[in-house]
Protein backbone atom coordinates (compact mmCIF):
# COMPACT_ATOMS: atom_id res chain seq x y z
CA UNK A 1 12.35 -7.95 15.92
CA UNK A 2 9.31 -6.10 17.78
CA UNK A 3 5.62 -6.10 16.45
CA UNK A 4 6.31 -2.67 14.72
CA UNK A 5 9.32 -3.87 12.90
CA UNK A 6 7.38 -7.00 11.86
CA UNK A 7 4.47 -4.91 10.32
CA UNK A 8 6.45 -2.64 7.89
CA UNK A 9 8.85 -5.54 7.04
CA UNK A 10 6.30 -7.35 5.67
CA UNK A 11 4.24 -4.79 4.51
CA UNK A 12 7.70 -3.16 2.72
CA UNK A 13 7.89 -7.38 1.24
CA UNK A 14 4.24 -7.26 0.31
CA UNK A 15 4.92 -3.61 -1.89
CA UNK A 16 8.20 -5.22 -3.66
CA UNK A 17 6.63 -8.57 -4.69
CA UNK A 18 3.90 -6.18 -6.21
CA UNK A 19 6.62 -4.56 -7.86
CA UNK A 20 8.39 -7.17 -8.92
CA UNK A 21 5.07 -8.58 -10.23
CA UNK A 22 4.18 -5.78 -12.44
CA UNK A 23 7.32 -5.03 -13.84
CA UNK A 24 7.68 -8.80 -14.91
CA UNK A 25 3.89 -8.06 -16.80
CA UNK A 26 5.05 -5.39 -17.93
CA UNK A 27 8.12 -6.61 -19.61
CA UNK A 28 6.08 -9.96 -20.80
CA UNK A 29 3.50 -7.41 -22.67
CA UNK A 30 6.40 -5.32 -24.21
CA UNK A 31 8.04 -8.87 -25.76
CA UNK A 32 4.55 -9.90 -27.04
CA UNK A 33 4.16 -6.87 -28.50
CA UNK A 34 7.17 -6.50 -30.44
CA UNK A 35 6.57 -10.44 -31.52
CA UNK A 36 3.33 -9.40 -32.92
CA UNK A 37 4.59 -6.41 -34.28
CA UNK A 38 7.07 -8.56 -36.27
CA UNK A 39 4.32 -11.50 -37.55
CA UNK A 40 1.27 -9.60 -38.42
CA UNK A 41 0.09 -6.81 -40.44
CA UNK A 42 -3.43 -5.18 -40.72
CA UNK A 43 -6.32 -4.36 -38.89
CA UNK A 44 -6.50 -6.81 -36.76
CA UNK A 45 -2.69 -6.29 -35.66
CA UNK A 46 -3.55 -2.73 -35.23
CA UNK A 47 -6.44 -3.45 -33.32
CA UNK A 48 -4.22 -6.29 -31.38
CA UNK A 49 -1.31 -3.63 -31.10
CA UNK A 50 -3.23 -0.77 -29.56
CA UNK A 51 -5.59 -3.25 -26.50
CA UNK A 52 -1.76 -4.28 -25.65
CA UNK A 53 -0.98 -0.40 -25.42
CA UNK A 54 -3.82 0.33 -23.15
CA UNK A 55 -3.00 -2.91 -21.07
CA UNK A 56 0.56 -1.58 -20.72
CA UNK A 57 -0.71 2.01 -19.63
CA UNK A 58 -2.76 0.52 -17.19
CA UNK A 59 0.07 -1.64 -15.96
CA UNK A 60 1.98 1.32 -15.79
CA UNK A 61 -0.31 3.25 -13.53
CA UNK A 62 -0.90 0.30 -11.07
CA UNK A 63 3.28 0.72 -11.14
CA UNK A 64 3.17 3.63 -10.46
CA UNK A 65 0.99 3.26 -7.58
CA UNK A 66 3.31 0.64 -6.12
CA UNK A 67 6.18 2.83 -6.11
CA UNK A 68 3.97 5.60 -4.40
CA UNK A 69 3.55 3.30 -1.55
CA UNK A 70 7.13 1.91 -0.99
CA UNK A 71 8.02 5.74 -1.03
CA UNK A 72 5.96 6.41 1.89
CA UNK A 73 6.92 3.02 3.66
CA UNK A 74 10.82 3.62 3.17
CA UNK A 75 10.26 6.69 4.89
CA UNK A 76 9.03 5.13 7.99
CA UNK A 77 11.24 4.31 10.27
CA UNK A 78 9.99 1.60 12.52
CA UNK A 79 12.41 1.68 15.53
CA UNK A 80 11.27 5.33 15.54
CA UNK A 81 8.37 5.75 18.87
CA UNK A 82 6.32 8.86 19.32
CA UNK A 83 4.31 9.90 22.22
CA UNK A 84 1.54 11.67 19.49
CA UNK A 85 0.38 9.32 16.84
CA UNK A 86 2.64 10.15 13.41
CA UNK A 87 3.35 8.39 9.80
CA UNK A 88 4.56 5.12 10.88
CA UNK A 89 2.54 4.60 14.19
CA UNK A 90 0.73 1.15 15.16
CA UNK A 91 -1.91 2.37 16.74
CA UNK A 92 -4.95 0.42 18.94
CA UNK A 93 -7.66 1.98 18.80
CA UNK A 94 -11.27 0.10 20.17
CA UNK A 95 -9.97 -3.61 18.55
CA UNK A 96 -8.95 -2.13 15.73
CA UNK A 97 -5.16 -2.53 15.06
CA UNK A 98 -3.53 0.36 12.55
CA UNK A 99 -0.27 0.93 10.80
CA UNK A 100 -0.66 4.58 9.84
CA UNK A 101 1.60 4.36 6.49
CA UNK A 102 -0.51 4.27 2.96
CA UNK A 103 -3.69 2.45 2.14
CA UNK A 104 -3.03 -1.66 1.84
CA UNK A 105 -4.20 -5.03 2.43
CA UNK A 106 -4.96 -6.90 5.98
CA UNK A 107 -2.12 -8.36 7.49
CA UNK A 108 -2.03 -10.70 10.22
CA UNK A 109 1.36 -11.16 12.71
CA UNK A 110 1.42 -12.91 15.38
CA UNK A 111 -2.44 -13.65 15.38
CA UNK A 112 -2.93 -9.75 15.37
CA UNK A 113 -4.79 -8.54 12.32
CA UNK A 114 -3.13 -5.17 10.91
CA UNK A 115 -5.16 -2.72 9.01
CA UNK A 116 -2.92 0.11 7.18
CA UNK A 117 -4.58 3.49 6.78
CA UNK A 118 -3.19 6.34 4.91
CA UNK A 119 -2.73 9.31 6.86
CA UNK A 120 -5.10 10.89 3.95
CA UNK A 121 -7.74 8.86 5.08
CA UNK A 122 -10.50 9.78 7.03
CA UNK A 123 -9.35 7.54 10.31
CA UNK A 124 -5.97 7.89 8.96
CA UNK A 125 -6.74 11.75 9.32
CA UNK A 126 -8.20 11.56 12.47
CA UNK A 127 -5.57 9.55 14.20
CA UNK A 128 -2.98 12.14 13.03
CA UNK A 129 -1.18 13.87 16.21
CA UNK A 130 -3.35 12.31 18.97
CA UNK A 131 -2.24 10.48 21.84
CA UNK A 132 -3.13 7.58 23.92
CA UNK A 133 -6.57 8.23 25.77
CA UNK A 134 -7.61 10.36 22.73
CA UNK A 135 -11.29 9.69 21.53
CA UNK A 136 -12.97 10.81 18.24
CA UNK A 137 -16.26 9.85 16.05
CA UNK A 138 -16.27 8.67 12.19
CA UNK A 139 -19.42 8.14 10.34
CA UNK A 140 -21.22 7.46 13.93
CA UNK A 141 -18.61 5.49 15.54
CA UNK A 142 -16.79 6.65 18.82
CA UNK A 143 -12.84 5.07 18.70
CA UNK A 144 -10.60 5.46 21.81
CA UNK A 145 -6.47 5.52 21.54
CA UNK A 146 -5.58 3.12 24.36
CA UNK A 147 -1.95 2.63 22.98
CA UNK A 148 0.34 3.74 20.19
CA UNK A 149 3.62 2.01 18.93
């Protein structure tokens, strides 16, 4: 498996345990709901009833984000090389590392550290169509494209 393949496998694994996470919160907060719903009455329950509503929306919307992310990383197809830096690009630029995909945590694979930038970003923006040798300046710092993957 090469270094590129590596970084959006786990990355795609890091998205679905997320996933998996949040639905599993979800579905815990719907059954303790419905429990409540079935052993208590008045204002308390309502009161009780409605926090577990907002916790569920906001659930929902961190879901929701999730899924926005594994869309953009199952479109990235990491056998896929480019001369110009694109969506799904590993990019060294200065000692920065960068897996141009959608905003997420540090990685680190095979003692490289892997920052993932969305291509919305400003140095996601930036790196968007250049090529190796490339420089440009964010906030006051000059970054040079010495290779892309």
């Amino acid at each position: 498996m090469t270094f590129k393949e590596k970084v959006h496998s786990l990355y795609l694994q890091i998205v679905n345990d997320r996933i998996d996470a949040f639905r599993d919160m979800i579905s815990a907060l719907a059954a303790d709901s419905q429990n409540d719903a079935k052993s208590s009455a008045g204002d308390k329950h309502e009161t009780a009833l409605s926090m577990m509503h907002i916790e569920q929306e906001k659930l929902n919307a961190k879901l929701s984000e999730f899924y926005d992310q594994k869309s953009v990383l199952d479109k990235i197809n990491p056998a896929h090389s480019a001369a110009n830096v694109a969506l799904g690009s590993v990019v060294r630029a200065n000692t920065l590392l960068l897996f141009v995909s959608a905003a997420l945590p540090k990685i680190t694979i095979d003692g490289e550290t892997v920052i993932a930038v969305s291509p919305q970003s400003p140095l996601g923006s930036e790196l968007m169509g250049r090529e190796v040798g490339d420089t440009f300046n964010i906030h006051g710092t000059d970054y040079r494209i010495h290779s892309i993957i």
